[in-house]
PDB file of N, CA and C in Angstrom:
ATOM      1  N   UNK A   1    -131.624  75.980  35.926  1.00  0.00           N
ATOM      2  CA  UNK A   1    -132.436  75.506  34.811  1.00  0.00           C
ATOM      3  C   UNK A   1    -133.718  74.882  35.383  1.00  0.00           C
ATOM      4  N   UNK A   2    -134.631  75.975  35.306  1.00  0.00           N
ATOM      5  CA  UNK A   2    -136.195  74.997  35.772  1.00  0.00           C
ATOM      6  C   UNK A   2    -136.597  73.884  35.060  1.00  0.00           C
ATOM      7  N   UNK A   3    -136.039  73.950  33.843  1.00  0.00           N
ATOM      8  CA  UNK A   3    -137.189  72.913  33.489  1.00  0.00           C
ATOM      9  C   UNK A   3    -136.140  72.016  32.859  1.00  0.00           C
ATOM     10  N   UNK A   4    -135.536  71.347  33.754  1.00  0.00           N
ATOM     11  CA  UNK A   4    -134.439  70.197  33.375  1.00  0.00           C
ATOM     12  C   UNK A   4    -135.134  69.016  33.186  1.00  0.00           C
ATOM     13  N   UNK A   5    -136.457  68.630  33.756  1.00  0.00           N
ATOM     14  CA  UNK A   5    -137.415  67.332  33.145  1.00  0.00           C
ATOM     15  C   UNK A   5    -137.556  67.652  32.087  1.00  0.00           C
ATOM     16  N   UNK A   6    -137.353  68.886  30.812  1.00  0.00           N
ATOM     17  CA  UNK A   6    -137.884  68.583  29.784  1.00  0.00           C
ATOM     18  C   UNK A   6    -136.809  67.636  28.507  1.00  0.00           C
ATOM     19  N   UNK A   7    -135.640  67.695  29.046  1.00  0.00           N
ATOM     20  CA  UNK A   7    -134.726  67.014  28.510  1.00  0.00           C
ATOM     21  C   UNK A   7    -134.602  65.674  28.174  1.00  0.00           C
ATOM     22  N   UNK A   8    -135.342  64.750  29.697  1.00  0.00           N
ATOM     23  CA  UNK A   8    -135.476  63.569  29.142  1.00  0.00           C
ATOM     24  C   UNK A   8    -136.820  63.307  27.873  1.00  0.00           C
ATOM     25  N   UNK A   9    -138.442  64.422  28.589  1.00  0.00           N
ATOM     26  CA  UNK A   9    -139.117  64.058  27.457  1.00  0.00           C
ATOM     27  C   UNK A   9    -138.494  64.529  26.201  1.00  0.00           C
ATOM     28  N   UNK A  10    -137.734  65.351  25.525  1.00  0.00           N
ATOM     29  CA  UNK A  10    -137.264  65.762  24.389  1.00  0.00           C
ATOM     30  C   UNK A  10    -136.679  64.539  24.251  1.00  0.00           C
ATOM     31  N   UNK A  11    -135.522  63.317  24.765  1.00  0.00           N
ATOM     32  CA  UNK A  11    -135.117  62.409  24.434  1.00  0.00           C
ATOM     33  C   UNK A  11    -136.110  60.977  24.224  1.00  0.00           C
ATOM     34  N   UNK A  12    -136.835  60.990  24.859  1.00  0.00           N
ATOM     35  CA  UNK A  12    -138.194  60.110  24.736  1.00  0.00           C
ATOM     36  C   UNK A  12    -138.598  60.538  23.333  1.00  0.00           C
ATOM     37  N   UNK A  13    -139.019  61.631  22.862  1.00  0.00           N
ATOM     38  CA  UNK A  13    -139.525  61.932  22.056  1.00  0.00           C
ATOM     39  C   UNK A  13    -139.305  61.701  20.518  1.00  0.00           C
ATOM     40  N   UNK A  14    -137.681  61.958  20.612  1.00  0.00           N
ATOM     41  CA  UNK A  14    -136.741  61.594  19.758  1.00  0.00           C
ATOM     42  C   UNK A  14    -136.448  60.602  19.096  1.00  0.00           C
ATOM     43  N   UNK A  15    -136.713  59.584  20.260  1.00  0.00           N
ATOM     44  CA  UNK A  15    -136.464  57.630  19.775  1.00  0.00           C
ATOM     45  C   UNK A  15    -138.580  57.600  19.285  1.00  0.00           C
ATOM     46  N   UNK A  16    -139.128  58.258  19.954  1.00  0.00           N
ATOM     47  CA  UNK A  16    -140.636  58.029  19.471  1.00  0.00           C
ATOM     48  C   UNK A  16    -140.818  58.089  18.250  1.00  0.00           C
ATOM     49  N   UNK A  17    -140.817  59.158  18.040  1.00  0.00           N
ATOM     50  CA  UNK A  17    -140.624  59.964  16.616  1.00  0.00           C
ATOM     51  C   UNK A  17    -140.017  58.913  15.167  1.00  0.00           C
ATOM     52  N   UNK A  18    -138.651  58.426  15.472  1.00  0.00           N
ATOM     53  CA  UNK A  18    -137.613  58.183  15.089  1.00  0.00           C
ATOM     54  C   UNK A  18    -138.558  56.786  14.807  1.00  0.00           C
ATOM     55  N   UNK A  19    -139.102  55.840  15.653  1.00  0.00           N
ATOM     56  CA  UNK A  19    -139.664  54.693  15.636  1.00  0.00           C
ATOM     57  C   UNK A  19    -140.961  55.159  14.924  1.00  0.00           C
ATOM     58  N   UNK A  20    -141.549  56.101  14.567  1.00  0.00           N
ATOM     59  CA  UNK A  20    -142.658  56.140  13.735  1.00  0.00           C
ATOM     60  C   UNK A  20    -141.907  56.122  11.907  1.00  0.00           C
ATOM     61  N   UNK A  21    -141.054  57.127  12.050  1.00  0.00           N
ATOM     62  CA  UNK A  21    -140.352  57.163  10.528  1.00  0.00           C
ATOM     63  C   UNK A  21    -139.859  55.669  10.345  1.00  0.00           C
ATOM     64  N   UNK A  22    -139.333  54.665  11.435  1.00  0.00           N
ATOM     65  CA  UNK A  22    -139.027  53.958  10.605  1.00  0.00           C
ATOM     66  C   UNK A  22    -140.305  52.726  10.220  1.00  0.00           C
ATOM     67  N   UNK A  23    -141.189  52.735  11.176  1.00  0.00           N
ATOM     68  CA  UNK A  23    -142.238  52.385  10.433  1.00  0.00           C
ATOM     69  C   UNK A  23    -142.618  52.821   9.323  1.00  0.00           C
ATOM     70  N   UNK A  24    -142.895  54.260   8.428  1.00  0.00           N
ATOM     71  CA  UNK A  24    -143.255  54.119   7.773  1.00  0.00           C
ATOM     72  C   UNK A  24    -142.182  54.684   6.312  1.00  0.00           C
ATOM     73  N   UNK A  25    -140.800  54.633   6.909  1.00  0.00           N
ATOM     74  CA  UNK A  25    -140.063  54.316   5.827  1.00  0.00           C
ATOM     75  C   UNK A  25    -139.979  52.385   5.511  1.00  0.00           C
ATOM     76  N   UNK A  26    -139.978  51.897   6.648  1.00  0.00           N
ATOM     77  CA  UNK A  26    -140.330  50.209   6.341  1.00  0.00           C
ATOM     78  C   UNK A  26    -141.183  49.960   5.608  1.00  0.00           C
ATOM     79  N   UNK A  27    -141.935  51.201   5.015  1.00  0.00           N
ATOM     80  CA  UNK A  27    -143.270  50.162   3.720  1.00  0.00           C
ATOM     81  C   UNK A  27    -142.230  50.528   2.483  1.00  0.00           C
ATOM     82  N   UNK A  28    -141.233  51.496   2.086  1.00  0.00           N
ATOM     83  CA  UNK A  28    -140.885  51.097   0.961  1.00  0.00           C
ATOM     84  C   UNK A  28    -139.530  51.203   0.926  1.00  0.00           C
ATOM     85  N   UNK A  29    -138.228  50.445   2.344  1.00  0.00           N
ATOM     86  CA  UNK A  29    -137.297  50.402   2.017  1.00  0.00           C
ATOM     87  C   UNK A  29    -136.995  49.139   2.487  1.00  0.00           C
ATOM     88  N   UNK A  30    -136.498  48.395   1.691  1.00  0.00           N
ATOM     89  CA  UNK A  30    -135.870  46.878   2.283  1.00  0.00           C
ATOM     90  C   UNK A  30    -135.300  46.975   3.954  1.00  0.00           C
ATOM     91  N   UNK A  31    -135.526  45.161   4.358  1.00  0.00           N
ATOM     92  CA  UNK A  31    -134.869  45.219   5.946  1.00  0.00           C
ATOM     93  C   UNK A  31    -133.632  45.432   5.738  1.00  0.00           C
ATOM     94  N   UNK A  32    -132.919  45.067   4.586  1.00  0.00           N
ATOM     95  CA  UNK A  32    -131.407  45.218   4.637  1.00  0.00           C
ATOM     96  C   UNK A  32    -130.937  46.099   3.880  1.00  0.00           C
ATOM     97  N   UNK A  33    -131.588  47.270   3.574  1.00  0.00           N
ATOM     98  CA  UNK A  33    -130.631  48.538   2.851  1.00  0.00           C
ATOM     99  C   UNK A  33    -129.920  48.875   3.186  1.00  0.00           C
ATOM    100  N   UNK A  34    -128.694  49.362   2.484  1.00  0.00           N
ATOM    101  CA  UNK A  34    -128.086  50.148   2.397  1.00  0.00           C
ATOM    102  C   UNK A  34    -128.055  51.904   2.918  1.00  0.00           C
ATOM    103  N   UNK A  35    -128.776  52.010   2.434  1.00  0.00           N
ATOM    104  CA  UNK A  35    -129.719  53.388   2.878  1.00  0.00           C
ATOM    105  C   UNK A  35    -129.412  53.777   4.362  1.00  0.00           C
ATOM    106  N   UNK A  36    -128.555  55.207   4.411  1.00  0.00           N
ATOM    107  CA  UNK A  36    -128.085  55.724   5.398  1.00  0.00           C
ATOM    108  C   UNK A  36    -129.045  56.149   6.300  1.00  0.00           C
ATOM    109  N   UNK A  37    -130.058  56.368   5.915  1.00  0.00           N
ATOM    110  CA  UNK A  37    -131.074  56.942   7.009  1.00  0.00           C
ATOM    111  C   UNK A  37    -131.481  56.037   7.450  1.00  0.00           C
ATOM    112  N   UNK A  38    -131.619  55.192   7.002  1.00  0.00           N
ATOM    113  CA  UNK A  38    -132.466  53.680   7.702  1.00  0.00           C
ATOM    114  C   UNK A  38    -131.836  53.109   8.611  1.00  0.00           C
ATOM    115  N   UNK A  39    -130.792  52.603   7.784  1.00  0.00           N
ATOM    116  CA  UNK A  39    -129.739  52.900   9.102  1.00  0.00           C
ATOM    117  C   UNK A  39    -129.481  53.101  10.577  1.00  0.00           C
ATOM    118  N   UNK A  40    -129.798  54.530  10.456  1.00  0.00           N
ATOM    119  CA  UNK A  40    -129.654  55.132  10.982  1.00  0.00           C
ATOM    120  C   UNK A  40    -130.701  55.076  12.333  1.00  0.00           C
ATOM    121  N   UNK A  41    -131.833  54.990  11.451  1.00  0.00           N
ATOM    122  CA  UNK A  41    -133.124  54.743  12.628  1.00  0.00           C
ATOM    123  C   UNK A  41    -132.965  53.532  12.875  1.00  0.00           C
ATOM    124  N   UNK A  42    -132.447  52.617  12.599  1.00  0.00           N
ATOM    125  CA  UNK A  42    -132.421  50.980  12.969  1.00  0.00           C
ATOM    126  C   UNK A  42    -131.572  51.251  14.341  1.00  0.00           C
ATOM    127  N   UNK A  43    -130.433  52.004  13.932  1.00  0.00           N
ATOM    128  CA  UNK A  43    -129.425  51.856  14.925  1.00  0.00           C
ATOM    129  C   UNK A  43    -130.171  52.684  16.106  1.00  0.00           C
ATOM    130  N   UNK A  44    -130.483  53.929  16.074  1.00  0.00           N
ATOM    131  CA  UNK A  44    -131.026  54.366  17.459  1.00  0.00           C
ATOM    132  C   UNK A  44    -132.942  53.601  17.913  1.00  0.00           C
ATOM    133  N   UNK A  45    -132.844  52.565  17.008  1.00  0.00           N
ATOM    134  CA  UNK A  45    -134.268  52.531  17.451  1.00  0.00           C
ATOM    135  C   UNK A  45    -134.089  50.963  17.907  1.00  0.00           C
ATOM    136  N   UNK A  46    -133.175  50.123  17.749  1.00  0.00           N
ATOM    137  CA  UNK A  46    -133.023  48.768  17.512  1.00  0.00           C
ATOM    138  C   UNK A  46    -132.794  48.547  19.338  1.00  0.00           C
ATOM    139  N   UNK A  47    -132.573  49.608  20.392  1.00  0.00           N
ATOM    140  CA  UNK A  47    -132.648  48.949  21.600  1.00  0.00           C
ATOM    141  C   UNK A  47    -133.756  48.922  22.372  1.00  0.00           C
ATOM    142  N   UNK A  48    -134.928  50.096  21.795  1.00  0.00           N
ATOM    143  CA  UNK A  48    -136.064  50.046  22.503  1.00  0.00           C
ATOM    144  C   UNK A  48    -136.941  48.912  21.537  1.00  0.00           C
ATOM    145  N   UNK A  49    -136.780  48.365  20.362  1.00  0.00           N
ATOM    146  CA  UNK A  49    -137.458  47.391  19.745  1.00  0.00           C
ATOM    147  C   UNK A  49    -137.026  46.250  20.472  1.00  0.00           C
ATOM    148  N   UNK A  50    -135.467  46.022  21.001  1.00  0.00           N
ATOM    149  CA  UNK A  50    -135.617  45.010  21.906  1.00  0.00           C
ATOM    150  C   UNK A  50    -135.955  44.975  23.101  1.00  0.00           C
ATOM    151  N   UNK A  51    -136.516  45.790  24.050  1.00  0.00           N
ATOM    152  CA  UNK A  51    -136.838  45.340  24.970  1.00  0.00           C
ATOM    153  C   UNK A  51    -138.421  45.665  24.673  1.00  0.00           C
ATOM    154  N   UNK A  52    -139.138  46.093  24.122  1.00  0.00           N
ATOM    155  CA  UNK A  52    -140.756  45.238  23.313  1.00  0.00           C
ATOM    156  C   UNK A  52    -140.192  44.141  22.967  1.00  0.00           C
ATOM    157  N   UNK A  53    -139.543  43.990  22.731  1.00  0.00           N
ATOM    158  CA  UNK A  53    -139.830  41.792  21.913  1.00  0.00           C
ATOM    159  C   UNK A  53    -139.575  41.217  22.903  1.00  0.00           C
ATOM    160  N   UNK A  54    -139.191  41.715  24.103  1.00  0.00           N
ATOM    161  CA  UNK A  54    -138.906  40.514  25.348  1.00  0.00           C
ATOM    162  C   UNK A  54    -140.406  40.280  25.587  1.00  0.00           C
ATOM    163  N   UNK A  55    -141.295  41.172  25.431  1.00  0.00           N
ATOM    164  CA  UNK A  55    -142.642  41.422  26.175  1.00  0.00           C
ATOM    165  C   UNK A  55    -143.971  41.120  25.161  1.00  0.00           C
ATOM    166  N   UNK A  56    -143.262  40.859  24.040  1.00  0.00           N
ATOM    167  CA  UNK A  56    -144.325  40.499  22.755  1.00  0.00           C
ATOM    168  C   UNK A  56    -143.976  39.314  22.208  1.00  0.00           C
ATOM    169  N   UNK A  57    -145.413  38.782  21.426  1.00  0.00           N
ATOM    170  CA  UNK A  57    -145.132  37.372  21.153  1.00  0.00           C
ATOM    171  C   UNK A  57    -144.043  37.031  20.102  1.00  0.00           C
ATOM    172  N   UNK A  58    -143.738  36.375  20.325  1.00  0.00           N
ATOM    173  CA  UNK A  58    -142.232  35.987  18.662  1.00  0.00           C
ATOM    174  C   UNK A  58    -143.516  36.085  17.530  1.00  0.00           C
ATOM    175  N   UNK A  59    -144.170  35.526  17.245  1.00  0.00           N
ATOM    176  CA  UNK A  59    -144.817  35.285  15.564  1.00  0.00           C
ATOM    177  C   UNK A  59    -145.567  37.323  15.596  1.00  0.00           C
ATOM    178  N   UNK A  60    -145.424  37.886  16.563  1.00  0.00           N
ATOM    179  CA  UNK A  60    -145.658  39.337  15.776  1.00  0.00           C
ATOM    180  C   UNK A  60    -144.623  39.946  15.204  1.00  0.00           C
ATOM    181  N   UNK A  61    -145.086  40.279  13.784  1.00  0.00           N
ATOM    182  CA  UNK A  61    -144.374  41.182  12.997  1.00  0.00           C
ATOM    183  C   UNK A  61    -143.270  42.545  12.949  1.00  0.00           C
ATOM    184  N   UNK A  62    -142.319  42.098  12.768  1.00  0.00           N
ATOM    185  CA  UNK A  62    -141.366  43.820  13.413  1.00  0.00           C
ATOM    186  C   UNK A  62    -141.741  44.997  13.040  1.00  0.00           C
ATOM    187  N   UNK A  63    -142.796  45.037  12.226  1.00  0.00           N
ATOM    188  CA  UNK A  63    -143.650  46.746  12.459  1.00  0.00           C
ATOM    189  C   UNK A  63    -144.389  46.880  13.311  1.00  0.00           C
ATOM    190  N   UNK A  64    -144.862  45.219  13.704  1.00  0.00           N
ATOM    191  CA  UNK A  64    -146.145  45.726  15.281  1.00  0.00           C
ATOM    192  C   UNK A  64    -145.284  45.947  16.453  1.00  0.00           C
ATOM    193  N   UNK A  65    -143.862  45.490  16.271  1.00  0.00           N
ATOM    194  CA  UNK A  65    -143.246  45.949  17.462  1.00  0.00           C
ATOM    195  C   UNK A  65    -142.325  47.434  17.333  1.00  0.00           C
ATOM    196  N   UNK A  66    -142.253  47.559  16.396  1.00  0.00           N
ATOM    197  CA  UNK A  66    -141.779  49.340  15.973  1.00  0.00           C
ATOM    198  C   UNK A  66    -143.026  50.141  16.839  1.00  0.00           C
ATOM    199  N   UNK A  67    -144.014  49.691  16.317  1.00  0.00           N
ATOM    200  CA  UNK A  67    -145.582  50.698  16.857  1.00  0.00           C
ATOM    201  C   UNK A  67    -145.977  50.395  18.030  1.00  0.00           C
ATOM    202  N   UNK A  68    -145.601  49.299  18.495  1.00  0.00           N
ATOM    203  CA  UNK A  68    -145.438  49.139  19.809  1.00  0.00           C
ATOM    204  C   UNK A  68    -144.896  49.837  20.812  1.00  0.00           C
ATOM    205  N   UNK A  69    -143.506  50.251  20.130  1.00  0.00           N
ATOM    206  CA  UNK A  69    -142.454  50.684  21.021  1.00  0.00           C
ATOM    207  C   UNK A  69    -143.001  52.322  21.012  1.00  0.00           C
ATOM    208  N   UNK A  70    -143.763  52.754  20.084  1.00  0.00           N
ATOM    209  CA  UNK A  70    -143.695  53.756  19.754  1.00  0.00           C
ATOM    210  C   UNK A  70    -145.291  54.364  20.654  1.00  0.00           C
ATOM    211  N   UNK A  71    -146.092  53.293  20.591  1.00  0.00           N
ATOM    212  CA  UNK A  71    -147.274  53.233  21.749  1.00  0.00           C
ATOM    213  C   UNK A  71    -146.457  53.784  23.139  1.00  0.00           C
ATOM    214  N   UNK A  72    -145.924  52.841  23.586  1.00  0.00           N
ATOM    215  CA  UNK A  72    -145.424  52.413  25.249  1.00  0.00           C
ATOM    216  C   UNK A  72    -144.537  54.022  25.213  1.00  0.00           C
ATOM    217  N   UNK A  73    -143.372  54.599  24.087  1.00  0.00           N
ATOM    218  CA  UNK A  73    -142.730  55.750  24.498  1.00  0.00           C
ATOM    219  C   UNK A  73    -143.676  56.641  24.652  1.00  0.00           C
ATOM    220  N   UNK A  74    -145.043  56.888  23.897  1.00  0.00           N
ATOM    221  CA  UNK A  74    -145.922  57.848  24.482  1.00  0.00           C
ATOM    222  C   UNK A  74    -146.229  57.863  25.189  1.00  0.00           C
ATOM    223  N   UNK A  75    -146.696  56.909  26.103  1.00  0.00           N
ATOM    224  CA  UNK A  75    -147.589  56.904  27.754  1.00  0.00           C
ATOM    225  C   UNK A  75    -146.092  56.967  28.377  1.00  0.00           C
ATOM    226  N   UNK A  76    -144.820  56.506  28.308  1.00  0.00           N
ATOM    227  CA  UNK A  76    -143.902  57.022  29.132  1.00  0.00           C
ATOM    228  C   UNK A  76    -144.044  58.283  28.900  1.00  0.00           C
ATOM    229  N   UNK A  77    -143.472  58.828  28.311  1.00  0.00           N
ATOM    230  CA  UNK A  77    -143.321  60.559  28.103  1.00  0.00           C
ATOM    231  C   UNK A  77    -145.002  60.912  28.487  1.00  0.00           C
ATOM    232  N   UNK A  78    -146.035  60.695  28.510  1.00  0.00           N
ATOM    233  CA  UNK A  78    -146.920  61.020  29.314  1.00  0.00           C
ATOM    234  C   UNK A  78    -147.022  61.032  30.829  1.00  0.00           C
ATOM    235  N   UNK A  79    -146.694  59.602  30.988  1.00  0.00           N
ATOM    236  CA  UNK A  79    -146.390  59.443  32.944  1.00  0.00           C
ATOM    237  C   UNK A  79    -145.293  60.177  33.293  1.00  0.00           C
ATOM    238  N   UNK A  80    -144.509  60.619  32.585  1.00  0.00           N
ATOM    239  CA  UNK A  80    -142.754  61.088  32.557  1.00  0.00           C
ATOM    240  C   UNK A  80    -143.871  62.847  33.297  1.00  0.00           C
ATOM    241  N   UNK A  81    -144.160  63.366  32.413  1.00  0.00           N
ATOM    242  CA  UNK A  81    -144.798  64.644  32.396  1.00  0.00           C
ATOM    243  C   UNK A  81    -145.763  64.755  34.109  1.00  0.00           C
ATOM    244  N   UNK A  82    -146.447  63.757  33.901  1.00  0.00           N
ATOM    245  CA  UNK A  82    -147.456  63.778  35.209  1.00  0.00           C
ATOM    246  C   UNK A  82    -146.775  64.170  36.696  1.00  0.00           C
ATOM    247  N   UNK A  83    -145.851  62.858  36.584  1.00  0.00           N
ATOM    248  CA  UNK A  83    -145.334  62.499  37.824  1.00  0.00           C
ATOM    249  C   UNK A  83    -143.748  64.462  37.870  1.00  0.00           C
ATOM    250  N   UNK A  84    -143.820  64.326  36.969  1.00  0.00           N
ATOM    251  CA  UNK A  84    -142.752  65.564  36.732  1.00  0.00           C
ATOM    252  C   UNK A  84    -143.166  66.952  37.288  1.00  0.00           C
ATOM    253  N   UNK A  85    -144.388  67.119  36.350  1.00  0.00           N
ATOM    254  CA  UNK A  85    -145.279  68.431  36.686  1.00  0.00           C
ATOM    255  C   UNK A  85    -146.069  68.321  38.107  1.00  0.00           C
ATOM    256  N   UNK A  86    -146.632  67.064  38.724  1.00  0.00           N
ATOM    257  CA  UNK A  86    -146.637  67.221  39.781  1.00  0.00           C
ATOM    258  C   UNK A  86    -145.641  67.471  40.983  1.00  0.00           C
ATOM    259  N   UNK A  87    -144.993  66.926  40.845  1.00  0.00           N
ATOM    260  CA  UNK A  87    -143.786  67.336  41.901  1.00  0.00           C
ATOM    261  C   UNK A  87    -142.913  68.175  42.004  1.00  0.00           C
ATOM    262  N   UNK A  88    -143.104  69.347  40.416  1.00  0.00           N
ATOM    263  CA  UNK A  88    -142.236  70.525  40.419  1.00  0.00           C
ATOM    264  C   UNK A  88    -142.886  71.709  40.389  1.00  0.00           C
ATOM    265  N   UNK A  89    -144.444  71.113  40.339  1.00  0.00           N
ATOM    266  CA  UNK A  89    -145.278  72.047  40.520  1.00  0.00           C
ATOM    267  C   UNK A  89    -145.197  73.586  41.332  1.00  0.00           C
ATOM    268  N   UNK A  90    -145.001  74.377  41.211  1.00  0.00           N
ATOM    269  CA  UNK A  90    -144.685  75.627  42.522  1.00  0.00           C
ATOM    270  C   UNK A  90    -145.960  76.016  43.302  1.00  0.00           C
ATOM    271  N   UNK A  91    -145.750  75.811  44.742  1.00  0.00           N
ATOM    272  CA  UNK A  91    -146.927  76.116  45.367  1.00  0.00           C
ATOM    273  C   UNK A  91    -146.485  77.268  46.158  1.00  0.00           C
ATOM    274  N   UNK A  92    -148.098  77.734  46.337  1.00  0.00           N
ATOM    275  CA  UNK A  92    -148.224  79.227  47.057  1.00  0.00           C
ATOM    276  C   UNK A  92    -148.499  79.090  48.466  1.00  0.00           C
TER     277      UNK A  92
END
């Protein structure tokens, strides 16, 4: 399988993604719904929101740290790619 780095960015991508919907399902579903999808993104998104809040101030808002998290997974999955494609690069 050549391209086994693409697995982690597909998983990067996934919690990225996942942290944008729940930003902008957070403008019109309560913090405490019921609501299975929400849920749902709380639960796979609630460990990369904590480790942004170790690194962000307490009085910012838990959507600036959703978009936060969702900032920082892009430049990972960017550096993820760099450092990847350089070193699997095939040379002649």
């Amino acid at each position: 399988m050549p391209f086994w780095y693409q697995i982690p960015d597909y998983l990067l991508a996934i919690v990225m993604y996942t942290l944008l919907g729940r930003v902008l399902l957070g403008l019109i579903v309560p913090p405490e719904s019921p609501n299975y999808i929400w849920r749902f993104f709380c639960r796979l998104t609630d460990p990369v929101v904590a480790v942004v809040a170790l690194v962000t101030p307490k009085a910012a808002a838990p959507v600036v740290l959703w978009l936060f998290g969702f900032v920082w997974l892009f430049w990972l999955r960017v550096l993820l790619v760099v450092l990847l494609a350089g070193t699997l690069a095939p040379t002649s």
